[in-house]
Protein backbone atom coordinates (compact mmCIF):
# COMPACT_ATOMS: atom_id res chain seq x y z
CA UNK A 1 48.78 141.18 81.79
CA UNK A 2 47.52 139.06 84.20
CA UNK A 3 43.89 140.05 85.24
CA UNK A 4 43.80 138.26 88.79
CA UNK A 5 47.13 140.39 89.57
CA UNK A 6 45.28 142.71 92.25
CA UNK A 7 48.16 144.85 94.16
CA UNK A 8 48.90 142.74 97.38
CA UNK A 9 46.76 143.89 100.34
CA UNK A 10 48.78 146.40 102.39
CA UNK A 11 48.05 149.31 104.23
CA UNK A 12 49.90 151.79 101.79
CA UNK A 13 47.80 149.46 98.83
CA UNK A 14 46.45 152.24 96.40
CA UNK A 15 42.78 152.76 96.09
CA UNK A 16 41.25 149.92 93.85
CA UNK A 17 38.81 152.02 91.45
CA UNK A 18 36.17 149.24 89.83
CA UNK A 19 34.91 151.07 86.40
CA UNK A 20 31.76 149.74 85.44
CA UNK A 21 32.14 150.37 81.51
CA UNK A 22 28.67 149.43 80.12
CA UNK A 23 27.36 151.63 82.79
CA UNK A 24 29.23 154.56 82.92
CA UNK A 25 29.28 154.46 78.83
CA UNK A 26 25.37 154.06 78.75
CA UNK A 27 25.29 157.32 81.27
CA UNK A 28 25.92 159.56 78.31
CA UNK A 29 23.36 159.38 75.22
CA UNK A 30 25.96 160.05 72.35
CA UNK A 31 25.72 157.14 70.20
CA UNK A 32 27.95 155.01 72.09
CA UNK A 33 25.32 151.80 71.17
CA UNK A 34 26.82 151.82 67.41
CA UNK A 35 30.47 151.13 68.83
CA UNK A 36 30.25 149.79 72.22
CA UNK A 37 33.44 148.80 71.75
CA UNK A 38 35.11 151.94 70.46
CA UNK A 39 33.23 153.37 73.60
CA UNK A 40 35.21 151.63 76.28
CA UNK A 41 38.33 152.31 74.31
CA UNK A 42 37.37 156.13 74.59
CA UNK A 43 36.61 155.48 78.24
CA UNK A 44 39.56 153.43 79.05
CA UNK A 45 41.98 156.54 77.34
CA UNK A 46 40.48 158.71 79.18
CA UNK A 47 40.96 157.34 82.37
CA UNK A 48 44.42 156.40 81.35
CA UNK A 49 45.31 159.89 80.85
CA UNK A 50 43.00 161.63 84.11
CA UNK A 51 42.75 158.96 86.55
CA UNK A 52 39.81 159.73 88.63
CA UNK A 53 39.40 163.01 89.25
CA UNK A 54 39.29 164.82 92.98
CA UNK A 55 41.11 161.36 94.27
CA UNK A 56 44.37 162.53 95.58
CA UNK A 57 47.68 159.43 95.53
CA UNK A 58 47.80 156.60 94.04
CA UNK A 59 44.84 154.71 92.77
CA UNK A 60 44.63 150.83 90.31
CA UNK A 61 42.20 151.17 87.92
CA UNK A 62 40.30 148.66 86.62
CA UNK A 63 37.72 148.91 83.99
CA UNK A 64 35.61 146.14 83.40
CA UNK A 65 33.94 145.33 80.04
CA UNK A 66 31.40 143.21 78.75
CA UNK A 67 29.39 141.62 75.76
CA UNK A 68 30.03 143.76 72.71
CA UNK A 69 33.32 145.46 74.73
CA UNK A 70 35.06 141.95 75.33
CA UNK A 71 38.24 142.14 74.31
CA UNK A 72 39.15 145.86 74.82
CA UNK A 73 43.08 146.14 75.66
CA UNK A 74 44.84 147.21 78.84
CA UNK A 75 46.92 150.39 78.41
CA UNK A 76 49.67 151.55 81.17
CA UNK A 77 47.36 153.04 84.19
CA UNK A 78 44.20 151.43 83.33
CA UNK A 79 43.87 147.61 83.49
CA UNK A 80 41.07 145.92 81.75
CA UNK A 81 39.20 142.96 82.52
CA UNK A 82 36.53 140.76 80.06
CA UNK A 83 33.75 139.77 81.97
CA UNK A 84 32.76 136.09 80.92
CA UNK A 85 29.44 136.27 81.81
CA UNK A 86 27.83 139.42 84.19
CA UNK A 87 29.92 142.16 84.32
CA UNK A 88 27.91 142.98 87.87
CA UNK A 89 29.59 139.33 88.62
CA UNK A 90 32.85 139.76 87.75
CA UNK A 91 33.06 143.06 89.80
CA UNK A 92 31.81 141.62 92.81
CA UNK A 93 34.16 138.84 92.83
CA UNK A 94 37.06 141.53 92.11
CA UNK A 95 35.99 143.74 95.07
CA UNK A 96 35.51 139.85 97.18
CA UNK A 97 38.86 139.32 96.01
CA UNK A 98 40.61 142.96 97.52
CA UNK A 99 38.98 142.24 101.00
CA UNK A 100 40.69 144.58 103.34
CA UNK A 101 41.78 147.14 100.84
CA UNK A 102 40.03 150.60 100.29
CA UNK A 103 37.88 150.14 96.95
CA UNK A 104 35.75 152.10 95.27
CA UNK A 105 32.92 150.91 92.49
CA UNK A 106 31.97 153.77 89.73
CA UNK A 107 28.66 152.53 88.44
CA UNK A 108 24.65 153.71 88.74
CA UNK A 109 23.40 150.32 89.30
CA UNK A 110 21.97 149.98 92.00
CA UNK A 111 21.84 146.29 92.69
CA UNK A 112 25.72 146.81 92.26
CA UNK A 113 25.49 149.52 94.48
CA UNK A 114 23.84 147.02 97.04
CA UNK A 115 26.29 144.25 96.77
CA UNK A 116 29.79 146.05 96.52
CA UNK A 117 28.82 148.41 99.74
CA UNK A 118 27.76 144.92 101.59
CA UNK A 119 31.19 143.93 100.83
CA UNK A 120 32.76 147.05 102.62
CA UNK A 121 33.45 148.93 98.55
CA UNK A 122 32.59 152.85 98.45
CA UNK A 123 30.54 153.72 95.34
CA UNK A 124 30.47 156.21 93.40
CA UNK A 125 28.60 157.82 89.83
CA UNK A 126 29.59 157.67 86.46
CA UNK A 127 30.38 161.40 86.61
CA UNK A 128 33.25 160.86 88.89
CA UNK A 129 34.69 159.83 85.55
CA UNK A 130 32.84 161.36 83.09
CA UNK A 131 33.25 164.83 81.86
């Protein structure tokens, strides 16, 4: 799958949902740090099979993985993306790259909080997809 393939721009464009992985799997002390890959694979199934809960139509997910997580696969309803080098990077240039296009970041970082919001993104906790 190609990873730069962000739905065009378009009013009726579905809600781009940024998934900070490292982040959201770090949120949650349950061992996750002896499989951090096997962690974003849990993640990435279960947002294949919920989507983000409480958001009504159609949303793009993208989940986007780093260091020991490179590598993780897509699956139908959840794209993922390797970060080469900062995963904070990589999903600043994704939300740059949907200018104009509702987006929403799920992370507790708050210098990521700081630049996606500058760039017009919604944020959002890891327990808006976390049970």
């Amino acid at each position: 799958m190609n990873e730069d393939a962000l739905a065009p721009v378009t009013e009726d464009a579905p809600l781009l949902v940024i998934v900070d992985a490292a982040n959201v799997v770090g949120s949650v002390p349950d061992g996750w740090w002896r499989d951090r890959r096997g962690a974003a694979e849990r993640l990435r199934d279960r947002l294949a099979a919920d989507g983000v809960p409480g958001r009504a139509g159609a949303v793009e997910i993208v989940l986007v993985v780093e260091g020991a997580a490179r590598g993780v696969e897509s699956v139908p309803g959840v794209r993922v993306e390797s970060a080469a080098g900062s995963g904070d990077d990589h999903m600043v240039e994704l939300v740059e790259r949907a200018a104009g296009r509702a987006c929403l970041v799920v992370t507790a970082d708050r210098e990521l909080r700081r630049r996606v919001t500058e760039l017009g993104a919604d944020v959002a906790g890891p327990r808006t997809v976390r049970p």
